[in-house]
Protein backbone atom coordinates (compact mmCIF):
# COMPACT_ATOMS: atom_id res chain seq x y z
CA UNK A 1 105.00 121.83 101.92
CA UNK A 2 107.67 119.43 102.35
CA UNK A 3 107.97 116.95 104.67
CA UNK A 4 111.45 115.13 105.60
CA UNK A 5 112.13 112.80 108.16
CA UNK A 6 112.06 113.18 111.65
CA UNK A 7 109.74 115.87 110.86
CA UNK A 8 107.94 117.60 113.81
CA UNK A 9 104.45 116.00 114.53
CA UNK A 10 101.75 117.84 113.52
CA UNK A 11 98.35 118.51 111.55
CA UNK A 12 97.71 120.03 108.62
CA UNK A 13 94.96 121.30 106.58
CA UNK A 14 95.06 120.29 103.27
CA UNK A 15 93.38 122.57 100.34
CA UNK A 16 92.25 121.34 97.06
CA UNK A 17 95.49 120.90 95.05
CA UNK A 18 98.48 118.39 94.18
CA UNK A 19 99.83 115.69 96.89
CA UNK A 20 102.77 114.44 95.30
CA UNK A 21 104.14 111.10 96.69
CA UNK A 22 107.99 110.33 96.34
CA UNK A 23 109.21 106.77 96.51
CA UNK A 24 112.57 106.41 95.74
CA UNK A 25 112.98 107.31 92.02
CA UNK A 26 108.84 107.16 90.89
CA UNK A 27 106.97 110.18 91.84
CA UNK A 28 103.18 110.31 91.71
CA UNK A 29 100.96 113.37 91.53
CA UNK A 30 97.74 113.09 92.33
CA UNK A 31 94.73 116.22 93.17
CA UNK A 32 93.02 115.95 96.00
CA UNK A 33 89.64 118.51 96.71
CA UNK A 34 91.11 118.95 100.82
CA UNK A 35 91.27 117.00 103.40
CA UNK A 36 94.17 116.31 106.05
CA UNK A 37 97.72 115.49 106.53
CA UNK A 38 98.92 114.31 109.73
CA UNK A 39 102.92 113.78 110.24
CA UNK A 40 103.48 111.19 113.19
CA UNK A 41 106.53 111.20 115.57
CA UNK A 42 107.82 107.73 113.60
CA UNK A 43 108.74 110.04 110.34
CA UNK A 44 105.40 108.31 108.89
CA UNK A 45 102.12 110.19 106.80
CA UNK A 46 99.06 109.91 106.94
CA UNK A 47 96.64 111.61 104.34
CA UNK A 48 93.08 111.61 104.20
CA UNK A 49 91.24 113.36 101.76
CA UNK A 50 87.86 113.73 100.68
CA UNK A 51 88.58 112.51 96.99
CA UNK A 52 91.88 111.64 95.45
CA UNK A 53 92.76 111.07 92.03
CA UNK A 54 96.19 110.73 89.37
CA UNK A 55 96.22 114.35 87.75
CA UNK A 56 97.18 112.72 84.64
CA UNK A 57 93.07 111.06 84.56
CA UNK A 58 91.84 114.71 84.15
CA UNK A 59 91.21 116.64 80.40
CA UNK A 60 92.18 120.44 80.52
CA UNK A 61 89.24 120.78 78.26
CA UNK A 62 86.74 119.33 80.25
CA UNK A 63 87.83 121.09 83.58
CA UNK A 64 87.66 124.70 81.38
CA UNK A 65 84.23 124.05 80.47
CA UNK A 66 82.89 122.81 84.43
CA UNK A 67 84.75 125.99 85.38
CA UNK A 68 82.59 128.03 83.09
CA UNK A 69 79.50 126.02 84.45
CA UNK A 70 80.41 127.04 87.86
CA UNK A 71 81.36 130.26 87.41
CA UNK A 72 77.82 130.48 86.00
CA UNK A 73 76.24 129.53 88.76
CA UNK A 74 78.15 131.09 91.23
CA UNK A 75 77.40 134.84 89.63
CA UNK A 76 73.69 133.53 89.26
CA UNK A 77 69.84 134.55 90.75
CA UNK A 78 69.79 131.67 92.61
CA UNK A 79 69.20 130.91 95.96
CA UNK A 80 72.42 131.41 98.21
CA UNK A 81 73.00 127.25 98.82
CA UNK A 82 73.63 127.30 94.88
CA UNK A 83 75.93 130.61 94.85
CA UNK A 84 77.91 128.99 97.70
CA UNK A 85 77.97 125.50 95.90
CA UNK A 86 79.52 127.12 93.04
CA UNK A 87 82.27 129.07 94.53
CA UNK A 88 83.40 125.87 96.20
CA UNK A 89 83.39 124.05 92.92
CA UNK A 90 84.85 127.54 91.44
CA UNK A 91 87.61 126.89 93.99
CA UNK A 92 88.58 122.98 93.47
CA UNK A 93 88.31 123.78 89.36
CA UNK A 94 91.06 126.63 89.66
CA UNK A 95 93.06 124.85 91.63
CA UNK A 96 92.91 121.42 89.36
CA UNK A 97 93.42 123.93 86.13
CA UNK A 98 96.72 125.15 87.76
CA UNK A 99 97.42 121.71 88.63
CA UNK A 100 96.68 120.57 84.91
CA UNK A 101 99.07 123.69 83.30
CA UNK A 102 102.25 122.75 86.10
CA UNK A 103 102.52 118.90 84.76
């Protein structure tokens, strides 16, 4: 999503994945696990996630190896609070991977 100025105001949902902040000529991408993004009626945004961090601080390796731990657990025996733990962290993995293979 794309936001330009005068945008409507509005809320949105954000998912885990990539916020990307332009200003001016530097761009920033950073991966965020969800949270919100809330467009005001002065062209200004707000974001507020749960966690935020650069996507260039993450390894490719060690994300493919927590997504094998969580797909583990998710496809486990055990009790449903773990199963549901690990498709959540199954979730915020895949998206961070694609993240990781679009720099």
């Amino acid at each position: 999503m794309g936001i330009l100025a005068d945008h409507v105001p509005s809320i949105e949902q954000l998912r885990a994945g990539v916020v990307e902040v332009i200003d001016g000529a530097t761009t920033k991408k950073f991966f965020v696990s969800g949270g919100f993004a809330t467009m005001n009626s002065d062209s200004s945004l707000n974001i507020n996630a749960v966690e935020a961090f650069p996507v260039e601080e993450f390894s490719a390796e060690a994300v493919r190896h927590n997504l094998a731990e969580a797909h583990r657990l998710a496809n486990s025996g055990a009790t449903e609070e773990e199963k549901t733990a690990g498709r959540i962290e199954v979730e915020v993995l895949e998206a961070l991977q694609a993240a990781l293979n679009a720099k």
